[in-house]
Protein backbone atom coordinates (compact mmCIF):
# COMPACT_ATOMS: atom_id res chain seq x y z
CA UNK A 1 83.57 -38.41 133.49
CA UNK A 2 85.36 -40.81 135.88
CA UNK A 3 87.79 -39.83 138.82
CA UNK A 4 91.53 -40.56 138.09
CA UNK A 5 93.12 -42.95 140.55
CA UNK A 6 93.05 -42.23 144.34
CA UNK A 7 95.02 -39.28 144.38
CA UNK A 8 95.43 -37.02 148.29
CA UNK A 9 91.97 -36.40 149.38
CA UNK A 10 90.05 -38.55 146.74
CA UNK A 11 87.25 -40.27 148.53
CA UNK A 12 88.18 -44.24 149.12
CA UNK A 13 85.45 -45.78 151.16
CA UNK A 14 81.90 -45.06 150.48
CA UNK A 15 79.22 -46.54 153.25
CA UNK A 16 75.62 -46.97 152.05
CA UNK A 17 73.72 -47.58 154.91
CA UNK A 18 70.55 -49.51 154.06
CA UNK A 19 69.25 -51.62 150.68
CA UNK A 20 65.98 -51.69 148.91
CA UNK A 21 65.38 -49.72 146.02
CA UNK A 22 67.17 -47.05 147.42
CA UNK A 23 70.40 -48.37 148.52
CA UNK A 24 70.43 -50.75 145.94
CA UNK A 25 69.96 -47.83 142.88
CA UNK A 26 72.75 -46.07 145.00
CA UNK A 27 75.35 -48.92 145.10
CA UNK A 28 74.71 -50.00 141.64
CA UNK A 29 75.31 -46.51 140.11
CA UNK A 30 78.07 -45.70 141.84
CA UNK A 31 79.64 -48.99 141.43
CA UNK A 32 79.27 -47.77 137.61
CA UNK A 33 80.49 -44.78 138.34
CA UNK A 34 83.61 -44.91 140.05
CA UNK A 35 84.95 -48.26 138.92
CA UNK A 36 88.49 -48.40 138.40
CA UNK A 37 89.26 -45.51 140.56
CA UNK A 38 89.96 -47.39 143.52
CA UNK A 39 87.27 -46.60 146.11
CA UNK A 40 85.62 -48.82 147.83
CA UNK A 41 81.93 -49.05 147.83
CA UNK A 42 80.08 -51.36 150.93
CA UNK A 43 76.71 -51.73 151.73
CA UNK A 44 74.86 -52.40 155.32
CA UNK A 45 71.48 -53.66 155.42
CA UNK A 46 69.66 -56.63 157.51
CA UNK A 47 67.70 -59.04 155.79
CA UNK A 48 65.54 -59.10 159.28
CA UNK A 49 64.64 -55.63 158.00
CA UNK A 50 61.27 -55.18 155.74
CA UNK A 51 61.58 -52.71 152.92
CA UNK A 52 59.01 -50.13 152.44
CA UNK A 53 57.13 -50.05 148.56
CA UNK A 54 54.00 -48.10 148.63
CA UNK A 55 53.98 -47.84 144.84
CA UNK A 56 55.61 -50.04 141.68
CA UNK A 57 55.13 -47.76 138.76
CA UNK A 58 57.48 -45.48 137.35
CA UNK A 59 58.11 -42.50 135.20
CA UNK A 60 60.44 -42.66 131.53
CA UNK A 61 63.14 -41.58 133.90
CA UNK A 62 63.90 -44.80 135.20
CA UNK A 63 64.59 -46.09 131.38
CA UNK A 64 67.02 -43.83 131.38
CA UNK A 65 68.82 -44.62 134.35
CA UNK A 66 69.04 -48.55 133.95
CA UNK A 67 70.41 -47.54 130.20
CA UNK A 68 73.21 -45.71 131.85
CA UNK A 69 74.46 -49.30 133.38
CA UNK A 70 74.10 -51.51 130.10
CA UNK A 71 70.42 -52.64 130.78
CA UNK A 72 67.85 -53.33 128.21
CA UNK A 73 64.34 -52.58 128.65
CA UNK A 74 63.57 -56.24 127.46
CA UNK A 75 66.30 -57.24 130.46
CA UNK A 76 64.83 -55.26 133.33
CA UNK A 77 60.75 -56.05 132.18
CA UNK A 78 61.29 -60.02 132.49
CA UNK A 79 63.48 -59.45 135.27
CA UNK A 80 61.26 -57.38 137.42
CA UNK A 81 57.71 -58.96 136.63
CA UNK A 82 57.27 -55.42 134.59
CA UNK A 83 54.34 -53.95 132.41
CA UNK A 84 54.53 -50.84 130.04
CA UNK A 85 53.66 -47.76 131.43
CA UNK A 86 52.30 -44.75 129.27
CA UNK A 87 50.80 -42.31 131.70
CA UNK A 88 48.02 -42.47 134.34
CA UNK A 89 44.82 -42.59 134.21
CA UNK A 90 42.70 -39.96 136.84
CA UNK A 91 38.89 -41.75 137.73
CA UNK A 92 36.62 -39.80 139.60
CA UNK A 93 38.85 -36.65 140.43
CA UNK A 94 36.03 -34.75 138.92
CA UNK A 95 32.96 -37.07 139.55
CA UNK A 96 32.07 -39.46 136.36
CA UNK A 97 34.64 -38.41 134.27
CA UNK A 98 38.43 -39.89 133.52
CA UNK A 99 41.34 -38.26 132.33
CA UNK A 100 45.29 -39.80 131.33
CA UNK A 101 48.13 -37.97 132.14
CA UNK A 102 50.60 -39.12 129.52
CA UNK A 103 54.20 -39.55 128.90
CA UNK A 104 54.15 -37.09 125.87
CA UNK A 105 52.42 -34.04 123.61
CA UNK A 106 49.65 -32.62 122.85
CA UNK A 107 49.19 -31.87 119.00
CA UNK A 108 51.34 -29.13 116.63
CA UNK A 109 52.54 -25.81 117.70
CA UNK A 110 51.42 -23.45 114.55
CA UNK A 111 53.30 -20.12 114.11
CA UNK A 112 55.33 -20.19 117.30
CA UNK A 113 51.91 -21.04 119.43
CA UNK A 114 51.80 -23.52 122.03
CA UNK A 115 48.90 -26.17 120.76
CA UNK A 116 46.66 -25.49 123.77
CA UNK A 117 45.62 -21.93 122.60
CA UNK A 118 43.90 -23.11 119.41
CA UNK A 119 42.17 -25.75 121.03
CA UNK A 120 41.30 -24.27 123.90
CA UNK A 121 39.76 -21.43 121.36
CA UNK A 122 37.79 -24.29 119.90
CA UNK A 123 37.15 -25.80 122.63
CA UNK A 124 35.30 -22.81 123.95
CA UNK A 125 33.56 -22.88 120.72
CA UNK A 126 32.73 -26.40 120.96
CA UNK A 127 34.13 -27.27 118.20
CA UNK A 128 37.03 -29.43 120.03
CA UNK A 129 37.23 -33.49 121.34
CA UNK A 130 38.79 -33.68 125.13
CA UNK A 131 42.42 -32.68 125.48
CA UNK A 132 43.85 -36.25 125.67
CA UNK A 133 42.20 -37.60 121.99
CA UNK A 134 45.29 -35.11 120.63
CA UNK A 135 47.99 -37.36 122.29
CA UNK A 136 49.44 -40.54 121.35
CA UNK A 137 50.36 -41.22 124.77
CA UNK A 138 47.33 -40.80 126.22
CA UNK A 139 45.41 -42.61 123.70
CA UNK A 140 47.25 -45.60 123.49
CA UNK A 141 46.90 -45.75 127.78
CA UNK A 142 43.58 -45.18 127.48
CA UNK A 143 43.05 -48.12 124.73
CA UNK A 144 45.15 -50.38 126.50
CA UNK A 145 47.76 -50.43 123.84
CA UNK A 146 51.59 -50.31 123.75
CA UNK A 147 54.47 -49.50 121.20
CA UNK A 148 58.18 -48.35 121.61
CA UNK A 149 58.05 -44.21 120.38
CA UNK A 150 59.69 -44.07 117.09
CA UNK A 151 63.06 -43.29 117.18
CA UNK A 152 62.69 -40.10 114.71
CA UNK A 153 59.22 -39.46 114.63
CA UNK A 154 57.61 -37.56 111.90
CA UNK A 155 55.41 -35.41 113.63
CA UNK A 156 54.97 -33.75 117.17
CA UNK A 157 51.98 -36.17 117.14
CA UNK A 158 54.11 -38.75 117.11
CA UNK A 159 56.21 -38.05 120.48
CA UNK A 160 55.43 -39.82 123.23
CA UNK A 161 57.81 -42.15 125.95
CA UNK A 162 57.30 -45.05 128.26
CA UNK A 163 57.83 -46.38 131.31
CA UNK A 164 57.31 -49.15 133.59
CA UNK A 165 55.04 -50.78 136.58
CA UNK A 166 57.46 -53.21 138.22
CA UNK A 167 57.54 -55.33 141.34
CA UNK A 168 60.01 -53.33 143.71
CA UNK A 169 62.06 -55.57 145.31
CA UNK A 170 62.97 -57.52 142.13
CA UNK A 171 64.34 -54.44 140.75
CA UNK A 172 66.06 -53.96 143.93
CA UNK A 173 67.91 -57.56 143.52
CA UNK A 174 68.58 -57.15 140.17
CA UNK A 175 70.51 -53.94 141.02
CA UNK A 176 72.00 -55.56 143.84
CA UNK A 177 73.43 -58.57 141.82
CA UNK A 178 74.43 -55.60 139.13
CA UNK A 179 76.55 -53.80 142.00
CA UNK A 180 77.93 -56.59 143.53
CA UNK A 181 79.28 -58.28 140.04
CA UNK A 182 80.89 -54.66 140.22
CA UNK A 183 82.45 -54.82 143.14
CA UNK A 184 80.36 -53.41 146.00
CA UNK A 185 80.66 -55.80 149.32
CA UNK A 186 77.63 -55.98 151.53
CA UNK A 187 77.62 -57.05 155.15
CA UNK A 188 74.14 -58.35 156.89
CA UNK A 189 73.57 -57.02 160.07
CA UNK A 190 71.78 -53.78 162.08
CA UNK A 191 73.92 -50.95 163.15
CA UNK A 192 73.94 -50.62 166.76
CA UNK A 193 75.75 -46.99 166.97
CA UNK A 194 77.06 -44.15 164.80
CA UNK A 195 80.47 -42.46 165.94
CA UNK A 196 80.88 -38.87 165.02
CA UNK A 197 84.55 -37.06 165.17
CA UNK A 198 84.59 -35.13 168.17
CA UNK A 199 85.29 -31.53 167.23
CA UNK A 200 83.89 -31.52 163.20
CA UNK A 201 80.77 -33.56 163.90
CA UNK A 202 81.13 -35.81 160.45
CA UNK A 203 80.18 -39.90 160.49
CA UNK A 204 83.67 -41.51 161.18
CA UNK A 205 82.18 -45.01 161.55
CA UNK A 206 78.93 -47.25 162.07
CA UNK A 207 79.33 -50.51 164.78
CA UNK A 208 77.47 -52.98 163.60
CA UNK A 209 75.47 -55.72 165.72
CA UNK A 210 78.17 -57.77 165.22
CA UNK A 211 80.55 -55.53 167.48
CA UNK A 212 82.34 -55.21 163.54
CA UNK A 213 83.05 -51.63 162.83
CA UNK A 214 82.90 -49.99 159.52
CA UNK A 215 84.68 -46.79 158.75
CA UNK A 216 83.98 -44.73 155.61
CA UNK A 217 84.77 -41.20 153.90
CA UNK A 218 81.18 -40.56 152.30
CA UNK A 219 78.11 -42.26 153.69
CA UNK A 220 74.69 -42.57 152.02
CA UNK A 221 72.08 -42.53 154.17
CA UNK A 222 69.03 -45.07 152.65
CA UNK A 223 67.63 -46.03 155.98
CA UNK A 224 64.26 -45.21 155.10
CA UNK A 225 61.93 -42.93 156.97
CA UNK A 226 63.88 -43.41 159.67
CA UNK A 227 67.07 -41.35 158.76
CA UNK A 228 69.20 -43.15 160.94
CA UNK A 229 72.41 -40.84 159.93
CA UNK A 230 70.96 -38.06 158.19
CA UNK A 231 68.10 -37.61 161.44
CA UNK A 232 68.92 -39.66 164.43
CA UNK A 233 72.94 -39.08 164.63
CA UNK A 234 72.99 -35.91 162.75
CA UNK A 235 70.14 -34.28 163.93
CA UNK A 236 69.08 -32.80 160.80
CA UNK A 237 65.40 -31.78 160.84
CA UNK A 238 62.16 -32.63 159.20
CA UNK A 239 60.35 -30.00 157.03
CA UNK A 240 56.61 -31.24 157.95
CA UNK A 241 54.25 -30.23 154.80
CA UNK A 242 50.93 -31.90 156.31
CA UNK A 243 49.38 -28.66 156.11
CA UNK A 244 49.31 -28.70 152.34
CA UNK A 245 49.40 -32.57 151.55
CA UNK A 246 46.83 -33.67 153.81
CA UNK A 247 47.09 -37.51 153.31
CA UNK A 248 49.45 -39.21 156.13
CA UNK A 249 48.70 -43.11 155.45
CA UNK A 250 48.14 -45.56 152.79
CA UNK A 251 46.66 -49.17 152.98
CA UNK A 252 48.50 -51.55 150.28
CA UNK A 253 47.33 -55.00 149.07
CA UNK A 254 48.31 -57.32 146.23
CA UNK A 255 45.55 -59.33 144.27
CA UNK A 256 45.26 -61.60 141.43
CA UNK A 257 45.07 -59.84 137.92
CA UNK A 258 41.89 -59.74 136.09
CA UNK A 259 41.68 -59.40 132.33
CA UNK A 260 44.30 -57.65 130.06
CA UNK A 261 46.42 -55.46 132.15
CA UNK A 262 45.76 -51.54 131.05
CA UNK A 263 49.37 -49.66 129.92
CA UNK A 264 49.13 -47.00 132.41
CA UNK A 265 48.37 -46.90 135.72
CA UNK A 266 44.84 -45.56 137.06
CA UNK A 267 44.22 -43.44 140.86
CA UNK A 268 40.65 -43.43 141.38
CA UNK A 269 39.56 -40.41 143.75
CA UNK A 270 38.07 -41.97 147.25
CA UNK A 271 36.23 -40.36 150.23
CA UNK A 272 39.52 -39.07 151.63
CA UNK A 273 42.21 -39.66 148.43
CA UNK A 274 42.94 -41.88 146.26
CA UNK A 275 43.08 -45.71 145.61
CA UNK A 276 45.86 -47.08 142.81
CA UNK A 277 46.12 -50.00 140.65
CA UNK A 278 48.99 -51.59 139.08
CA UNK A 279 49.16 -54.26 136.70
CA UNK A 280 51.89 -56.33 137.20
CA UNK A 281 52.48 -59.57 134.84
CA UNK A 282 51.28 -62.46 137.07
CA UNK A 283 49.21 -59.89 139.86
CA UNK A 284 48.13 -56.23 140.50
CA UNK A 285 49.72 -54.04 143.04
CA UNK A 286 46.74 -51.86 144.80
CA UNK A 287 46.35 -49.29 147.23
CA UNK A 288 44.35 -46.14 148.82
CA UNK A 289 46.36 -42.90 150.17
CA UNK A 290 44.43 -41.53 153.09
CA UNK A 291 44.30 -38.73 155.14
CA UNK A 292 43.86 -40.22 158.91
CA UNK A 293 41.58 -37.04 159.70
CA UNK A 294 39.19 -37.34 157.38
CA UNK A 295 38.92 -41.10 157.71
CA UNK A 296 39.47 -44.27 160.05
CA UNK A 297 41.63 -47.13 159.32
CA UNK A 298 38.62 -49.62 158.93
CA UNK A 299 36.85 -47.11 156.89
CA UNK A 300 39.78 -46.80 154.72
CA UNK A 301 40.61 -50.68 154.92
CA UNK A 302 37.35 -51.28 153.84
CA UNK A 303 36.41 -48.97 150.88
CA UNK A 304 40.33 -50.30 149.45
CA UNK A 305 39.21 -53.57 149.62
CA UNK A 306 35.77 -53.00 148.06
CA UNK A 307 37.36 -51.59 144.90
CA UNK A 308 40.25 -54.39 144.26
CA UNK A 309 38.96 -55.59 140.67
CA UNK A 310 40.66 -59.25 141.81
CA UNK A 311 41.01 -61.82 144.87
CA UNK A 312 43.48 -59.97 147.66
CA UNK A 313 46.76 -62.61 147.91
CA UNK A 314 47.27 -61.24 151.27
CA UNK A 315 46.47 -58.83 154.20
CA UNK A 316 46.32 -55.31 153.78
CA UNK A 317 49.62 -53.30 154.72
CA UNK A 318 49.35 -50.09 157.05
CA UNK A 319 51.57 -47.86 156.12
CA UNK A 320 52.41 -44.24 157.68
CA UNK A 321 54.31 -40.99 156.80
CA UNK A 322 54.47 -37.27 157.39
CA UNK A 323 55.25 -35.43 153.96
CA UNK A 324 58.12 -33.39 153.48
CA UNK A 325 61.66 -33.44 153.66
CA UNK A 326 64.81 -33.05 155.16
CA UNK A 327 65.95 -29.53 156.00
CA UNK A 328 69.54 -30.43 154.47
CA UNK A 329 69.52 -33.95 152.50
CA UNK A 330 73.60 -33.78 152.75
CA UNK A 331 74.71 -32.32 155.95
CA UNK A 332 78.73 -32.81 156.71
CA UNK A 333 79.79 -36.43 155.28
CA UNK A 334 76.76 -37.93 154.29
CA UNK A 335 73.83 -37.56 151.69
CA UNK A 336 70.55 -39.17 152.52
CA UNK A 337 68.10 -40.85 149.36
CA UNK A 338 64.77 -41.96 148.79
CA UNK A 339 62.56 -42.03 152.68
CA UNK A 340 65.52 -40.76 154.30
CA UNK A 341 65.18 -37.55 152.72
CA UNK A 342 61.76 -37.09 152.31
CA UNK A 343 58.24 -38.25 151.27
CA UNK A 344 55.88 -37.38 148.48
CA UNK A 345 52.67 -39.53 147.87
CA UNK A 346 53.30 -41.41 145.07
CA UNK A 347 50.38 -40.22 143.05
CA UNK A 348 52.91 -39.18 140.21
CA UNK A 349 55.07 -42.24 140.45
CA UNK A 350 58.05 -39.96 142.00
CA UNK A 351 59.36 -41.72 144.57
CA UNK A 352 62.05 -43.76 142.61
CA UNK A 353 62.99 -40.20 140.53
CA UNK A 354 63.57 -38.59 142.96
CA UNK A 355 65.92 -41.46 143.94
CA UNK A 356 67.49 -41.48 140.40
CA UNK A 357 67.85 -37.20 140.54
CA UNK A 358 69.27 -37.32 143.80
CA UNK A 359 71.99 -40.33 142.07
CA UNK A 360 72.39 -38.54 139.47
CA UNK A 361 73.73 -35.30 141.33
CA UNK A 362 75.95 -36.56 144.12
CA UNK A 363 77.75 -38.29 140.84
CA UNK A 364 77.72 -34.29 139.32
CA UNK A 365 78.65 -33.18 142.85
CA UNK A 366 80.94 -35.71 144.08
CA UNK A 367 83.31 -34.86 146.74
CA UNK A 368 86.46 -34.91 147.89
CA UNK A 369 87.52 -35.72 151.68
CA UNK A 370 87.44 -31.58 151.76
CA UNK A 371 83.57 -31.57 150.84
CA UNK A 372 83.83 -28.09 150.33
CA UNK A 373 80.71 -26.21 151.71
CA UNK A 374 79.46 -24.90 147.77
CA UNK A 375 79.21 -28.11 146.78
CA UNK A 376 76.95 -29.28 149.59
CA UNK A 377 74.77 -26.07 149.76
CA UNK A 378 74.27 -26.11 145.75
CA UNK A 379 73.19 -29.97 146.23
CA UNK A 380 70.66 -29.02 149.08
CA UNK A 381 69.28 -26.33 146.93
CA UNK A 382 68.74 -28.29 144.15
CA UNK A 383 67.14 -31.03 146.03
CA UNK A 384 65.32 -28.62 148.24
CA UNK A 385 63.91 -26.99 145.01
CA UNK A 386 62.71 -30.18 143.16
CA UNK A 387 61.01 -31.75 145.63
CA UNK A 388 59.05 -28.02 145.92
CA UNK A 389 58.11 -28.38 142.43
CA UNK A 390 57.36 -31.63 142.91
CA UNK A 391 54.88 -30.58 145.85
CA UNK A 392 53.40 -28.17 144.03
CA UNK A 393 52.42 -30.43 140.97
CA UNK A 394 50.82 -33.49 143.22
CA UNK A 395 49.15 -30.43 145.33
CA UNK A 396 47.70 -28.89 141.88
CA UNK A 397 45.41 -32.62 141.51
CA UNK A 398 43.88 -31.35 145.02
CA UNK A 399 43.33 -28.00 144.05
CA UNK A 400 41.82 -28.31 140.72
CA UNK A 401 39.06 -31.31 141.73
CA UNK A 402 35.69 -30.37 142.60
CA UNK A 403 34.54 -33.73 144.53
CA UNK A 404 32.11 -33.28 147.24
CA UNK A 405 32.93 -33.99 150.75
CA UNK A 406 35.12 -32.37 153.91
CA UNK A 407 38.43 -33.25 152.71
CA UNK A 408 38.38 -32.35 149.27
CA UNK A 409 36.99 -28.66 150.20
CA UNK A 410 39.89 -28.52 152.55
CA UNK A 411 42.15 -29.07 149.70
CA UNK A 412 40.43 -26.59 148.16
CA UNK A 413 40.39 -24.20 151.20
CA UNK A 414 44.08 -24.22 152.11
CA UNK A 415 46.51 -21.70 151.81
CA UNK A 416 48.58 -22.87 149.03
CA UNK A 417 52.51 -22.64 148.31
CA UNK A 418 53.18 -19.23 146.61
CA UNK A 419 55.11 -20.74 143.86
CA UNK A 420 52.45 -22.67 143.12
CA UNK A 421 50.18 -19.64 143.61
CA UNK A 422 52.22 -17.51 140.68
CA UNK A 423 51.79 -20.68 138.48
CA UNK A 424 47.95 -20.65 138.74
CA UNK A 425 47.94 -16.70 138.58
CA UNK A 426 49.57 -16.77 135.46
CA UNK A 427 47.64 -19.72 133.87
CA UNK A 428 44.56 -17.79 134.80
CA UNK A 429 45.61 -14.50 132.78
CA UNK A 430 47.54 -15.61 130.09
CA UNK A 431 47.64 -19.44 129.55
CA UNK A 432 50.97 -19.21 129.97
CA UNK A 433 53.34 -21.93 131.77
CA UNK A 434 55.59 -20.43 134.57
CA UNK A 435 58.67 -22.76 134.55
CA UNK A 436 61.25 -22.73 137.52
CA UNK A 437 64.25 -24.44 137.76
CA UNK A 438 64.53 -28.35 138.92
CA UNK A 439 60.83 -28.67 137.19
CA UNK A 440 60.76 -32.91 137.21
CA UNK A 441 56.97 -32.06 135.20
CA UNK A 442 57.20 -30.60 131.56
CA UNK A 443 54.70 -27.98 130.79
CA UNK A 444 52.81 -30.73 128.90
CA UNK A 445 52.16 -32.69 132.25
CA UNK A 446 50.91 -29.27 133.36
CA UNK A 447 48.31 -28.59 130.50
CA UNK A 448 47.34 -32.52 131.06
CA UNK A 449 46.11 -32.01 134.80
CA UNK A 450 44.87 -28.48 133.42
CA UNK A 451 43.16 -29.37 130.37
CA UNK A 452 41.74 -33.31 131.84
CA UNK A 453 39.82 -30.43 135.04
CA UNK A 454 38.63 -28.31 132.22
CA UNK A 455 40.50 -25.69 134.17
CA UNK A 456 41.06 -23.06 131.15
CA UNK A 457 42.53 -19.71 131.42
CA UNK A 458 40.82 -16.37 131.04
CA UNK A 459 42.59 -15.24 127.87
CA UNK A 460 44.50 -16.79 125.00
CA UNK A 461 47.62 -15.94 122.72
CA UNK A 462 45.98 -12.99 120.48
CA UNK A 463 47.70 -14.98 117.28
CA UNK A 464 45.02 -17.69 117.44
CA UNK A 465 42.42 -15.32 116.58
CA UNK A 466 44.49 -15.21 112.87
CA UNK A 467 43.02 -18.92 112.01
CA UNK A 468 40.04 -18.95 110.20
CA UNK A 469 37.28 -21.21 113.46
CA UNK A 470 36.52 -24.05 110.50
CA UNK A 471 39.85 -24.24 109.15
CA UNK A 472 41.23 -24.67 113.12
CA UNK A 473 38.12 -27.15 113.42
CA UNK A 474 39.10 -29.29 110.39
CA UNK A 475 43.19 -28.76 111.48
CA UNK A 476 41.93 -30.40 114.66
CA UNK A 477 39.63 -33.56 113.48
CA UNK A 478 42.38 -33.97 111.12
CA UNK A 479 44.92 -34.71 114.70
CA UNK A 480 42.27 -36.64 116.26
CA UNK A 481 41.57 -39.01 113.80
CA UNK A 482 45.53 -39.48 112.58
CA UNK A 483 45.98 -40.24 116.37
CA UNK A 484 43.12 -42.75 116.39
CA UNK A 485 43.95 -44.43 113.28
CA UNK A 486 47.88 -44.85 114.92
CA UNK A 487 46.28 -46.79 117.92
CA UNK A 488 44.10 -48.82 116.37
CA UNK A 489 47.16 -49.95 114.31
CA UNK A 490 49.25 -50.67 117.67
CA UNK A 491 49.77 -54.06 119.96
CA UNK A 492 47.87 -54.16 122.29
CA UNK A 493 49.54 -54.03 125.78
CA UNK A 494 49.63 -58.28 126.00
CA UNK A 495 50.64 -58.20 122.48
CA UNK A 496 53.90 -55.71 123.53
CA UNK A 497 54.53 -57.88 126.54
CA UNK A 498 54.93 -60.89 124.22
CA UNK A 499 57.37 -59.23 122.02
CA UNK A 500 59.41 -58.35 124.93
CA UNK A 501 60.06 -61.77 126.11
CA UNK A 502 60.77 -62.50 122.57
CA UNK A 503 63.69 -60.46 122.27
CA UNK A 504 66.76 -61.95 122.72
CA UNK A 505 68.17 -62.01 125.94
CA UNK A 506 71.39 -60.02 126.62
CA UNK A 507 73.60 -61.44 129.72
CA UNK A 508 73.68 -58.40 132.37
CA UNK A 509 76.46 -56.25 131.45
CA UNK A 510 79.29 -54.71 134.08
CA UNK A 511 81.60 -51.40 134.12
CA UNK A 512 85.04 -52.47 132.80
């Protein structure tokens, strides 16, 4: 639904303050979404400013959101230097093992029962292969292999989705040239001050370096972790969750690409959390999340750089940040995205989502020059809420490992959420999946993390016990090996690539 002309209190000048994935996203989407309504969109950022990426893959979300603006995947991949992404790959969380996390199910529901009852009965039994060899998804990540999901599959072993590993800042530009062709102006320069009204306490304007000043109705806030509106004129605090998410730096470092690039990307478990790899087409984007009390920079530096499969391409990048978020992510006239509203490790690929969600409802929630106080509080909650979840499921990696050494036991030691708490409790007792509302993680990315720790629950669904144990044995070789024989019949992830840049290429489309 569009807005109808620029009728008495319709918003007519939107300021997004800052670019990079973030602002960019923001301008583009909006550009979509209220063209031909009159208001006018501009964007601030200085190109003496360095963005912040600490991570280039993605989850199926962003698909999605590009779609909604006219782009192809086959646009966007030879745009933005991108590789297919089908889930990630876990080394080392529990010692000598691997596990993927895939974009997709886990075999056939029989009789109303979730699939992970009957195999966790045989699995008990031993009479079961490893969680993952019932997925597509996870099967074709873990063989390297890519293929676009069928668009009716025939089978719940057929379901699985996509997305990508990308290089950040060409998305960013393509976006950018996407908004601009639809109308949103940007100006170069730093803002030197932020005037608020005197008596409601809302953004009337930002003065630019320049001396130029730039009045809006609605601003968006994409400053990065430094919240320039949403924390430094507005005063909103920061919601520190360091207690629980231990890890406060990251180390990142490009490098040449070595051999065929995998179709997922892979976190391998460190001495103090986790290094990732990203295959890019012509390099890898690599990095290890550390927390700064359990380990030094050099020591950190160091045991990155002795895991890099290729030749670095440059020096390593120190990067810092407190996890958490914004008490209010829209406070009076102005909604903050991506850093500027808070920070989540990226070892689920969330930091762009939670861009997209947070899109996706100021468009839902879009205001009026009135911005009546539901609409704000019901976007704060929602935010508030997903990023929680989101919390919860990175913190639920932590919880579940059983590596050796003083950080992981701390993981293991803390105090954790108690909505993540009730989720475990009722796992435990039931096998059961507690879902709240705002989940960004399907129950099946649950039962992955579950099922890839061998973390099974004390008691099953009491209608498994109706299958006869060989006929449930058979059932499940039968999965396996229909899975297996679909793989070994699929491109390989170089092989996918090259029928991407054969498609046809569509000229970058525009809202009318």
């Amino acid at each position: 639904m569009k807005h109808g002309g620029t009728a008495s209190g319709a918003i007519e000048r939107v300021v997004i303050v800052g670019g990079g994935t973030a602002g960019w996203m923001a301008a583009a989407a909006l550009g979509a979404y209220l063209a031909g309504t009159g208001t006018r969109i501009t964007l601030i950022e200085s190109s003496e400013i360095g963005t912040i990426g600490v991570g280039e893959a993605t989850i199926p979300t962003i698909r999605r959101f590009y779609a909604s603006l006219g782009m192809t995947d086959a646009e966007v991949m030879r745009a933005c230097e991108a590789t297919a992404k089908l889930g990630i790959r876990f080394v080392d969380w529990t010692p000598g093992t691997s596990f993927v996390h895939p974009f997709g199910r886990f075999g056939q529901d029989l009789r109303g029962i979730d699939f992970h009852h009957y195999w966790q009965r045989a699995r008990k039994a031993g009479r079961a292969a490893p969680l993952e060899e019932y997925s597509l998804g996870a099967m074709l990540a873990r063989e390297g292999h890519a293929s676009v999901p069928l668009p009716n599959p025939p089978s719940q072993l057929s379901v699985f989705d996509w997305a990508l590993h990308f290089d950040a800042s060409r998305f960013a530009a393509h976006m950018r040239a996407y908004a601009e062709r639809a109308g949103v102006a940007r100006i170069d320069a730093r803002i030197a001050d932020v005037a608020l009204h005197g008596e409601t306490g809302f953004i009337e304007a930002v003065t630019l370096d320049s001396g130029e000043r730039v009045a809006g109705d609605l601003f968006v806030d994409c400053s990065g972790f430094r919240g320039l509106l949403i924390g430094e004129a507005l005063g909103i605090p920061y919601r520190d969750w360091s207690h629980w998410l231990l890890c406060d730096g990251a180390f990142a470092v490009q490098s040449e690409r070595v051999g065929e690039p995998p179709s997922c990307t892979t976190v391998t478990a460190r001495t103090a959390g986790w290094q990732w790899r990203i295959p890019l087409r012509s390099r890898e984007g690599n990095g290890i999340v550390f927390s700064s009390d359990f380990q030094s920079d050099d020591d950190a530096r160091a045991e990155l750089l002795a895991n890099v499969p290729g030749a670095p391409t440059m020096e390593p990048r120190r990067l810092r940040f407190t996890p958490g978020r914004r008490e209010a992510a829209w406070a009076r006239n102005c909604v903050a995205l991506g850093l500027a509203s808070g920070f989540l490790e990226p070892l689920e690929s969330t930091s762009i989502a939670l861009i997209e969600t947070g899109i996706e409802r100021l468009k839902q929630l879009f205001p009026d020059k009135g911005f009546d106080p539901a609409v704000i509080a019901e976007y704060n909650s929602q935010s508030a809420e997903e990023m929680e979840r989101v919390r919860d499921f990175i913190l639920l990696h932590y919880r579940l490992s059983p590596r050796e050494g003083a950080f992981w036991q701390a993981c293991r030691d803390m105090t954790l959420p108690d909505s993540l708490a009730a989720k475990l409790e009722l796992w435990r007792a039931r096998g059961a999946f507690l879902r709240y509302r705002w989940e960004m993680f399907s129950s099946a990315s649950w039962l992955a993390i579950y099922g890839g720790f061998e973390h099974l629950p004390e008691r099953l669904d009491p209608g498994v016990a109706a299958v006869d144990a060989d006929e449930l044995a058979q059932g499940l070789e039968q999965m396996r090996a229909a899975i297996a024989r679909t793989v070994a019949d699929t491109p390989t992830h170089s092989e996918f690539l090259a029928t991407v840049d054969g498609a046809a290429a569509e000229p970058m489309r525009t809202p009318a």
